[in-house]
N, C-alpha and C. Protein backbone atom coordinates (compact mmCIF):
# COMPACT_ATOMS: atom_id res chain seq x y z
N UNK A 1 8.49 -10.43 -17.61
CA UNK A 1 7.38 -11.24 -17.21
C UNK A 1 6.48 -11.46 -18.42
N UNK A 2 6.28 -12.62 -18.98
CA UNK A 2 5.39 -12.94 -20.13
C UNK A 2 3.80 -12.49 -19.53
N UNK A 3 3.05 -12.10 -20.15
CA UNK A 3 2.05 -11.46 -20.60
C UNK A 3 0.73 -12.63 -19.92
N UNK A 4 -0.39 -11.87 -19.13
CA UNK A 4 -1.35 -13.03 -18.94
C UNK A 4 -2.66 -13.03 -19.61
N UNK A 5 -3.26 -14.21 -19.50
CA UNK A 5 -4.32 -14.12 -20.46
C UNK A 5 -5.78 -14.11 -19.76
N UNK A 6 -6.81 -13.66 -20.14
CA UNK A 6 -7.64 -13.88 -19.17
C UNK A 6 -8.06 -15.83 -19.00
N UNK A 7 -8.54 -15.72 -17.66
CA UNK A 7 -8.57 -17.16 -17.09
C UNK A 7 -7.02 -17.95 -16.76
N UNK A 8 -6.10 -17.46 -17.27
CA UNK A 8 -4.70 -18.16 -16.98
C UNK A 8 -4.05 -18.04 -15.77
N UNK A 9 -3.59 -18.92 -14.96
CA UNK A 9 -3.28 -19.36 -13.05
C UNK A 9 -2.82 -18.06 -12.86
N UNK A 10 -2.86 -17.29 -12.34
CA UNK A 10 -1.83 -15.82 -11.72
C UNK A 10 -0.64 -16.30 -11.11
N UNK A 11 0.25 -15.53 -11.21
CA UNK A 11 1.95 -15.89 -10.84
C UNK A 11 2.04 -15.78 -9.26
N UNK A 12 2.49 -16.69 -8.69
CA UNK A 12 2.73 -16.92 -7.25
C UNK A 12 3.74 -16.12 -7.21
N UNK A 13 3.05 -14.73 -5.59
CA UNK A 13 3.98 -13.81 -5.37
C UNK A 13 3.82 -13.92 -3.52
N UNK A 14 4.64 -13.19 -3.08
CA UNK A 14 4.25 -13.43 -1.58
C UNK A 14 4.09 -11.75 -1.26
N UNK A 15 3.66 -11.63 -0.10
CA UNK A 15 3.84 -10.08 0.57
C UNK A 15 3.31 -10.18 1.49
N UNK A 16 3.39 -8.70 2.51
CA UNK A 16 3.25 -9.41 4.47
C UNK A 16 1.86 -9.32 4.14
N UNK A 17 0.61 -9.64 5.04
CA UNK A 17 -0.31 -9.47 5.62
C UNK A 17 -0.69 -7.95 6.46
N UNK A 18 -1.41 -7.80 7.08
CA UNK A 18 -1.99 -6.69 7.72
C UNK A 18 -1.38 -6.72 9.67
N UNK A 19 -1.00 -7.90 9.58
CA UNK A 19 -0.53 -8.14 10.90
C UNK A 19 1.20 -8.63 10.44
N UNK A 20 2.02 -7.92 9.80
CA UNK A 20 3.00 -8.47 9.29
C UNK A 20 4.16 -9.84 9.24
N UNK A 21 2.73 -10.82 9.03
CA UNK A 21 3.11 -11.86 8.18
C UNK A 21 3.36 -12.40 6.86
N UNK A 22 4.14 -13.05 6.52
CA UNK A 22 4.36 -13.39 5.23
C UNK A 22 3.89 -14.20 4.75
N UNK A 23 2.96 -14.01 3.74
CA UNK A 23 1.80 -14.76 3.07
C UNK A 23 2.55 -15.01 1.48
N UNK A 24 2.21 -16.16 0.96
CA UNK A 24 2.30 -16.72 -0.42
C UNK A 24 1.02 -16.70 -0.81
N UNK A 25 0.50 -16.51 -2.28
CA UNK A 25 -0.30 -16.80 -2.94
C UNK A 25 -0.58 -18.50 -3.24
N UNK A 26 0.35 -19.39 -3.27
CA UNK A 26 0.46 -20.55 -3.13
C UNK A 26 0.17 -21.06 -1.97
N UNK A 27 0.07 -20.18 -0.86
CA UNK A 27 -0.11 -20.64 0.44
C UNK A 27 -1.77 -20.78 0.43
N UNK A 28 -2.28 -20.02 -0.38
CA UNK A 28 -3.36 -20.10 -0.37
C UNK A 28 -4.69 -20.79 -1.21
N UNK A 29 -3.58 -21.71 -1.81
CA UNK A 29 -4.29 -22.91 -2.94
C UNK A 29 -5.33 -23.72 -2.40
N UNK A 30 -6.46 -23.82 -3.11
CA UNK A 30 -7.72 -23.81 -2.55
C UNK A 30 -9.11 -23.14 -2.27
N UNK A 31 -8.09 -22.31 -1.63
CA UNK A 31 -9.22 -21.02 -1.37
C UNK A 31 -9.23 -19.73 -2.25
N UNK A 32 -10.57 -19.38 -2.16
CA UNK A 32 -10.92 -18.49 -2.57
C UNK A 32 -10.28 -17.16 -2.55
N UNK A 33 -9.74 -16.31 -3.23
CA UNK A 33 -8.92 -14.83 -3.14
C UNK A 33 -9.49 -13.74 -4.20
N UNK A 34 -9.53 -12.79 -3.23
CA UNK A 34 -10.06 -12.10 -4.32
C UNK A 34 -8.58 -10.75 -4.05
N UNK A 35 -8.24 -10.46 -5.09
CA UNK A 35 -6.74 -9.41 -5.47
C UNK A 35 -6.95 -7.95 -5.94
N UNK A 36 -7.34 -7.01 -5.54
CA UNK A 36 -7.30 -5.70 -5.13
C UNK A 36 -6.53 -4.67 -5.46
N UNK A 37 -6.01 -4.46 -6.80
CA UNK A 37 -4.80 -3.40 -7.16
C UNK A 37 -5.26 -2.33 -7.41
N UNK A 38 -5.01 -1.35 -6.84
CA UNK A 38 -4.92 -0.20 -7.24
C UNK A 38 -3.95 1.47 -7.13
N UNK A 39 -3.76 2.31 -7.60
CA UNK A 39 -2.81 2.99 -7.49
C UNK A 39 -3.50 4.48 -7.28
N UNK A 40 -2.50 5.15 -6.81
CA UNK A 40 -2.83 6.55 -6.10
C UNK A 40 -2.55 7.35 -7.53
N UNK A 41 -3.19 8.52 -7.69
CA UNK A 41 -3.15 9.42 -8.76
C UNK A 41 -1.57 10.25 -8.38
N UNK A 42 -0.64 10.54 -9.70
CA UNK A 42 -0.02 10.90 -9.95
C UNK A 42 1.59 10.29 -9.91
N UNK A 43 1.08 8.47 -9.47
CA UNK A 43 2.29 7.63 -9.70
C UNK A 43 2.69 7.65 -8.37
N UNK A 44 1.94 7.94 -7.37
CA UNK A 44 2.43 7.65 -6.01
C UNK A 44 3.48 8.73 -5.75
N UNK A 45 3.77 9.58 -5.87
CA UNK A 45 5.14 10.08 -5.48
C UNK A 45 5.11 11.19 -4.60
């Protein structure tokens, strides 16, 4: 995956929803998103 820059489009990915639907990031062109990553201490395992 090439490298992003700040301000550059984010890569259209999909994953379910909270009610397990399948949502696109493209699905959501237009609106406003705000993207939330974060990870559990010790690599999840």
């Amino acid at each position: 995956m090439a490298s992003l820059t700040l301000g550059s489009p984010a890569p259209d990915f999909t994953l379910d929803d909270c009610n397990g639907n399948t949502v696109s990031l493209s699905d959501l062109k237009g609106k406003k998103v705000l993207l939330y990553f974060f990870t559990s201490p010790g690599g999840g395992n």
